[in-house]
N, C-alpha and C. Protein backbone atom coordinates (compact mmCIF):
# COMPACT_ATOMS: atom_id res chain seq x y z
N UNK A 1 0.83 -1.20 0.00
CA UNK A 1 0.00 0.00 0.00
C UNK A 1 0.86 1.24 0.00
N UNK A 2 0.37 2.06 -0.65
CA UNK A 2 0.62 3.83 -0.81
C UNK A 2 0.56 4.51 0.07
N UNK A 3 0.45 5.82 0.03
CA UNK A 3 0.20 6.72 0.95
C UNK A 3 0.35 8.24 -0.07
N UNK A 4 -0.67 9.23 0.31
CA UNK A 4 -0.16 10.22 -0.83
C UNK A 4 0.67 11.04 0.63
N UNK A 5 1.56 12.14 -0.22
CA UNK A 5 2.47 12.77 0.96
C UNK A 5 1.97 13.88 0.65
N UNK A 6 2.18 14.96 1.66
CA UNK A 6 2.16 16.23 1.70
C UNK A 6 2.92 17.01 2.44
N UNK A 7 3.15 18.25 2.22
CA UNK A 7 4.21 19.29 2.89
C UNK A 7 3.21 20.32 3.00
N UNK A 8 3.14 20.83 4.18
CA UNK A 8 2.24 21.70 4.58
C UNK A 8 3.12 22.85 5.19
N UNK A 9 2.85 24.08 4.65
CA UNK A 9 3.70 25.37 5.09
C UNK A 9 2.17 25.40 6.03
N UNK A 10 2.51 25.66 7.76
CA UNK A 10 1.51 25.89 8.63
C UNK A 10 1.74 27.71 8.52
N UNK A 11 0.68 28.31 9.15
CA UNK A 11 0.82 29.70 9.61
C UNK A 11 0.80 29.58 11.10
N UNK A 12 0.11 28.76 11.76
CA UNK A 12 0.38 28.36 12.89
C UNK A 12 0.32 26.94 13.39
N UNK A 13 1.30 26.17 13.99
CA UNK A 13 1.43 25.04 13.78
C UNK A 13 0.49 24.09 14.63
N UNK A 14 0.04 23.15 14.23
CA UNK A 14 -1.10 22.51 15.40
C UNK A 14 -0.62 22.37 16.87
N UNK A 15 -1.64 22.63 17.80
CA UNK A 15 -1.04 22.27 19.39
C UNK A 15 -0.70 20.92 19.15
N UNK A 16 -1.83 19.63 18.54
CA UNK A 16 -1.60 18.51 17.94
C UNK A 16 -1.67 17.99 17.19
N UNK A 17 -0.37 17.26 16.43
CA UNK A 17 -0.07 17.28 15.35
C UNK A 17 -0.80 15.93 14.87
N UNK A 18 -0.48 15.15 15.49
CA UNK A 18 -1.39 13.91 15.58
C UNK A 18 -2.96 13.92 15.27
N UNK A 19 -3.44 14.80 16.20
CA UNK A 19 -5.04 15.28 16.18
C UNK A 19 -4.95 15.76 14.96
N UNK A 20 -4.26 16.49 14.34
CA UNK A 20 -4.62 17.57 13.16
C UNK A 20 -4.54 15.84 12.08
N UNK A 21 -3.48 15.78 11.64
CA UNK A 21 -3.34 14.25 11.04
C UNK A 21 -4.86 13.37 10.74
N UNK A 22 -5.40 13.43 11.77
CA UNK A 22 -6.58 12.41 11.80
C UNK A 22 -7.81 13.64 11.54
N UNK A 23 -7.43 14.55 11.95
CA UNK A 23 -8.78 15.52 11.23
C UNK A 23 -8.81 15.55 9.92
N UNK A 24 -7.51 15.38 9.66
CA UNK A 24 -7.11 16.25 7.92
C UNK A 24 -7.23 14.74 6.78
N UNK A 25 -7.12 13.58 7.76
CA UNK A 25 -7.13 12.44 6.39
C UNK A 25 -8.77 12.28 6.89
N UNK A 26 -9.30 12.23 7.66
CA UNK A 26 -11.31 12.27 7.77
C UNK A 26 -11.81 13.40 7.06
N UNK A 27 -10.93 14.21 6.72
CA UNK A 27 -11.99 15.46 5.98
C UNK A 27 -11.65 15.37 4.44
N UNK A 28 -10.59 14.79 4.17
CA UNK A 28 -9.59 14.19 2.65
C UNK A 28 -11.60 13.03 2.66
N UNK A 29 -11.54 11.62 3.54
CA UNK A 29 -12.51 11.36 3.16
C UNK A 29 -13.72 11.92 3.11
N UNK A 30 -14.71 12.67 3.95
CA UNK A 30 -15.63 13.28 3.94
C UNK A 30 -15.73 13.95 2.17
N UNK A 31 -14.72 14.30 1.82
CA UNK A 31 -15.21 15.29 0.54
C UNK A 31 -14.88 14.39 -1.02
N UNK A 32 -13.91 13.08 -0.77
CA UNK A 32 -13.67 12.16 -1.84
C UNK A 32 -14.03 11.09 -1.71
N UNK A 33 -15.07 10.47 -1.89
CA UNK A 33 -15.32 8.76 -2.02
C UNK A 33 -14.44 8.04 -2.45
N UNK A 34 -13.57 8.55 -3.41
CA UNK A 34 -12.69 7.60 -3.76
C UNK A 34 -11.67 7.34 -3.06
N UNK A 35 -11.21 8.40 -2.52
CA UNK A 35 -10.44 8.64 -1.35
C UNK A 35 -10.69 7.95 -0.29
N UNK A 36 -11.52 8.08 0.65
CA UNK A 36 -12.41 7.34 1.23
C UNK A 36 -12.31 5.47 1.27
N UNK A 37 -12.85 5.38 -0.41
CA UNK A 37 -12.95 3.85 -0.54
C UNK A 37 -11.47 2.87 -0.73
N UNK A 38 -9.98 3.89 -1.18
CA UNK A 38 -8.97 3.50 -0.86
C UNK A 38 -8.40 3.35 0.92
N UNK A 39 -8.83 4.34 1.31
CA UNK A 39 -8.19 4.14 2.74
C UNK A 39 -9.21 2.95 3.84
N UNK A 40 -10.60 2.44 3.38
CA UNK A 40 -11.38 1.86 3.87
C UNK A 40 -10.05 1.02 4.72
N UNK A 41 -9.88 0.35 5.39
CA UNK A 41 -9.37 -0.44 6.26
C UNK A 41 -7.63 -0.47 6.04
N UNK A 42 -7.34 0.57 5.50
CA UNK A 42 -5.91 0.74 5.01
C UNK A 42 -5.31 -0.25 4.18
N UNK A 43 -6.20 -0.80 3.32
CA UNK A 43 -6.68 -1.86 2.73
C UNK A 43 -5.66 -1.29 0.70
N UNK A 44 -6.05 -0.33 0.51
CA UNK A 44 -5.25 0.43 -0.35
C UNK A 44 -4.41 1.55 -0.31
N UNK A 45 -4.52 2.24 0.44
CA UNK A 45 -3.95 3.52 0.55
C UNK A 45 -3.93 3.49 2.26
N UNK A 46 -2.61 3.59 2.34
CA UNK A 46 -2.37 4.08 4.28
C UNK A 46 -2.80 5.28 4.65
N UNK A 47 -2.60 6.06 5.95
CA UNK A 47 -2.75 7.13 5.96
C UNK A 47 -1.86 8.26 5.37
N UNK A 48 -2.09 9.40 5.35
CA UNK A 48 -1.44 10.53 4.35
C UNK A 48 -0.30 10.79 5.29
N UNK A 49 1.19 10.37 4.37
CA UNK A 49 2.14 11.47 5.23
C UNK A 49 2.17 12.57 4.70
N UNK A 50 2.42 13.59 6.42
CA UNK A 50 2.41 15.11 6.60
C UNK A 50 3.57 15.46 6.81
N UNK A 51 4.02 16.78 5.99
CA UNK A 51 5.62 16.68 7.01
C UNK A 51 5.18 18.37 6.77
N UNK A 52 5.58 19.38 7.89
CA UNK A 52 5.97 20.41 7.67
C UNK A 52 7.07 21.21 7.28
N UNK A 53 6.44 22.18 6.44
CA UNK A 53 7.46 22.88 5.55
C UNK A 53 8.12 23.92 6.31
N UNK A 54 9.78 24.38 6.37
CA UNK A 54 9.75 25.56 7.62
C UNK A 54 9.06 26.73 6.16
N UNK A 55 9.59 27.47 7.09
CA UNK A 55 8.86 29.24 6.23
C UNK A 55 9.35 29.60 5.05
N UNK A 56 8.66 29.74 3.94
CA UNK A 56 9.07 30.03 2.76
C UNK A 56 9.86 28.64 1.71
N UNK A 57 9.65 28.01 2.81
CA UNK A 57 10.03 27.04 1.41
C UNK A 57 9.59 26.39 0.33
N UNK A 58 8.49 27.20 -0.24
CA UNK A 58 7.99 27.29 -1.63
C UNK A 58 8.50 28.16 -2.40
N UNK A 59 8.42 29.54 -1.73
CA UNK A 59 9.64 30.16 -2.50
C UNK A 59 10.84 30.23 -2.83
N UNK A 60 11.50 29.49 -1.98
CA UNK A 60 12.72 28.99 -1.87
C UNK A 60 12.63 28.46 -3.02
N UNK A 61 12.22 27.43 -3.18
CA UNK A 61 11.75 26.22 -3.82
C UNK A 61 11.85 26.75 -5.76
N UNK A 62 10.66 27.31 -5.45
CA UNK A 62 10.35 28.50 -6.40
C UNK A 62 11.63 28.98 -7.53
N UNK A 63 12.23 29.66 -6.61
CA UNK A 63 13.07 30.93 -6.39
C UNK A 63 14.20 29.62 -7.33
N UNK A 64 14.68 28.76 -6.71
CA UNK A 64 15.92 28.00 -7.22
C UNK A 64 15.23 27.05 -8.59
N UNK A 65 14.01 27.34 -8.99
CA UNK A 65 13.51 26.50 -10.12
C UNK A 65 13.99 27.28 -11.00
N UNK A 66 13.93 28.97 -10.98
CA UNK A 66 13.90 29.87 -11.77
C UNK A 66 12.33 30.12 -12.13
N UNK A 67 11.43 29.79 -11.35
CA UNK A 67 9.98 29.83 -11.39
C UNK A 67 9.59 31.09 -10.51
N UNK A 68 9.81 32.11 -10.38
CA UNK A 68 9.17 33.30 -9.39
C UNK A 68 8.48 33.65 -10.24
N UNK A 69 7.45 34.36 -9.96
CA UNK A 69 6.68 34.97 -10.62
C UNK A 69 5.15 34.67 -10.94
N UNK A 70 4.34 36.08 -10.95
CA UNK A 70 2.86 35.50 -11.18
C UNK A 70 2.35 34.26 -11.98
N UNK A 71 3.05 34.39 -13.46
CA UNK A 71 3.03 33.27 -14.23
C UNK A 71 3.16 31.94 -13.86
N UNK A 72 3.71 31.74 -12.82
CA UNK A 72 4.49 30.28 -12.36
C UNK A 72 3.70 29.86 -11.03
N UNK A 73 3.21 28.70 -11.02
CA UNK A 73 2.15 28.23 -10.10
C UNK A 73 2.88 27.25 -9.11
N UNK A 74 3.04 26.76 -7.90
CA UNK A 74 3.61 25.86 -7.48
C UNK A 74 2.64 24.22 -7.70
N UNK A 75 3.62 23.67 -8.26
CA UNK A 75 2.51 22.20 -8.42
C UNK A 75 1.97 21.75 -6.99
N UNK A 76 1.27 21.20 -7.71
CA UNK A 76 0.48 20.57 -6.45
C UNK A 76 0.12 19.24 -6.07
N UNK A 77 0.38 18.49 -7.16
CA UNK A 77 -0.06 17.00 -7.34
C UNK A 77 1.16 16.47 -8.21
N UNK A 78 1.46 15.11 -8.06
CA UNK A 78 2.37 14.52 -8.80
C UNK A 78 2.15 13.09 -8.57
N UNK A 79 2.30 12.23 -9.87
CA UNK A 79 2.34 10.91 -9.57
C UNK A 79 3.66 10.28 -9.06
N UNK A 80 4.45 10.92 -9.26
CA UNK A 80 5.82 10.90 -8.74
C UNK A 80 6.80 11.43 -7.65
N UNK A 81 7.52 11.10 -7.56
CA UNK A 81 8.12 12.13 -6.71
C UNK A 81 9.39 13.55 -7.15
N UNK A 82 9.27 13.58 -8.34
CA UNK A 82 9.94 14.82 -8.89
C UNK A 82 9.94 16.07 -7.85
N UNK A 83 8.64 16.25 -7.60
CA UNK A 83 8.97 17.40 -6.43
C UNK A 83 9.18 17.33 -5.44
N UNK A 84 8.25 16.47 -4.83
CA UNK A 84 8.61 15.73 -3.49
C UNK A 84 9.96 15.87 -2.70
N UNK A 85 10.75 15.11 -3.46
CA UNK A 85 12.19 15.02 -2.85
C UNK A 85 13.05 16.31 -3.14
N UNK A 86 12.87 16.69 -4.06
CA UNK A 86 13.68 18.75 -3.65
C UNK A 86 13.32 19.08 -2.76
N UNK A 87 12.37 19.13 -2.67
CA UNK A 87 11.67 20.05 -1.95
C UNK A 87 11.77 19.20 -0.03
N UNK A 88 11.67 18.04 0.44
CA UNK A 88 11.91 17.36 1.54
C UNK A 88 13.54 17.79 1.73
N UNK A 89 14.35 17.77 0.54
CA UNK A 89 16.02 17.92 0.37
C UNK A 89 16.15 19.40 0.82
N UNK A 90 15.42 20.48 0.28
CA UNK A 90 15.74 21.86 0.63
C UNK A 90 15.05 22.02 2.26
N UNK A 91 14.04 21.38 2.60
CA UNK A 91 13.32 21.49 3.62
C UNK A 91 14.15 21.25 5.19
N UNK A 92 15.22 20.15 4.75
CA UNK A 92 15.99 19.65 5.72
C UNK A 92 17.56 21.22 6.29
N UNK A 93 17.41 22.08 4.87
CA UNK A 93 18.24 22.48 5.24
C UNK A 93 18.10 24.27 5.85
């Protein structure tokens, strides 16, 4: 089984991170059935890893793509991990 990942730039970070975790993959199901019908018993899809982003590291991110600018959108989805791992790599530092 899978898991989709995410990097979350917080504005303020949860008292619990855990609690937030289990709010945030019940409300992922509440609004996707499909979503939903993968994680049914962790049976296809595990729960979502979360990792936090420190501050600005989208622009960072951004900034070293040569992507600044209105024109340039930060992705958001990937079947891969192309972004993923820059971005976990710049995150560490």
């Amino acid at each position: 089984s899978g898991a989709h990942e995410w990097l979350i730039e917080f504005a303020k970070h949860p008292n619990n991170f855990e609690a937030f975790s289990k709010i945030f993959d019940d409300t992922l199901k509440s609004i996707n059935s499909d979503y939903e019908a993968k994680r049914y018993l962790n049976m296809t899809l595990n729960p979502p890893i979360i990792h936090t982003a420190k501050e600005k590291l989208f622009y960072q991110w951004m900034e070293s793509r040569g992507k600044l600018g209105g024109q340039n959108k930060v992705p958001r989805l990937s079947n891969d991990r192309e972004y993923i791992d820059p971005l976990l790599e710049l995150n560490k530092n």
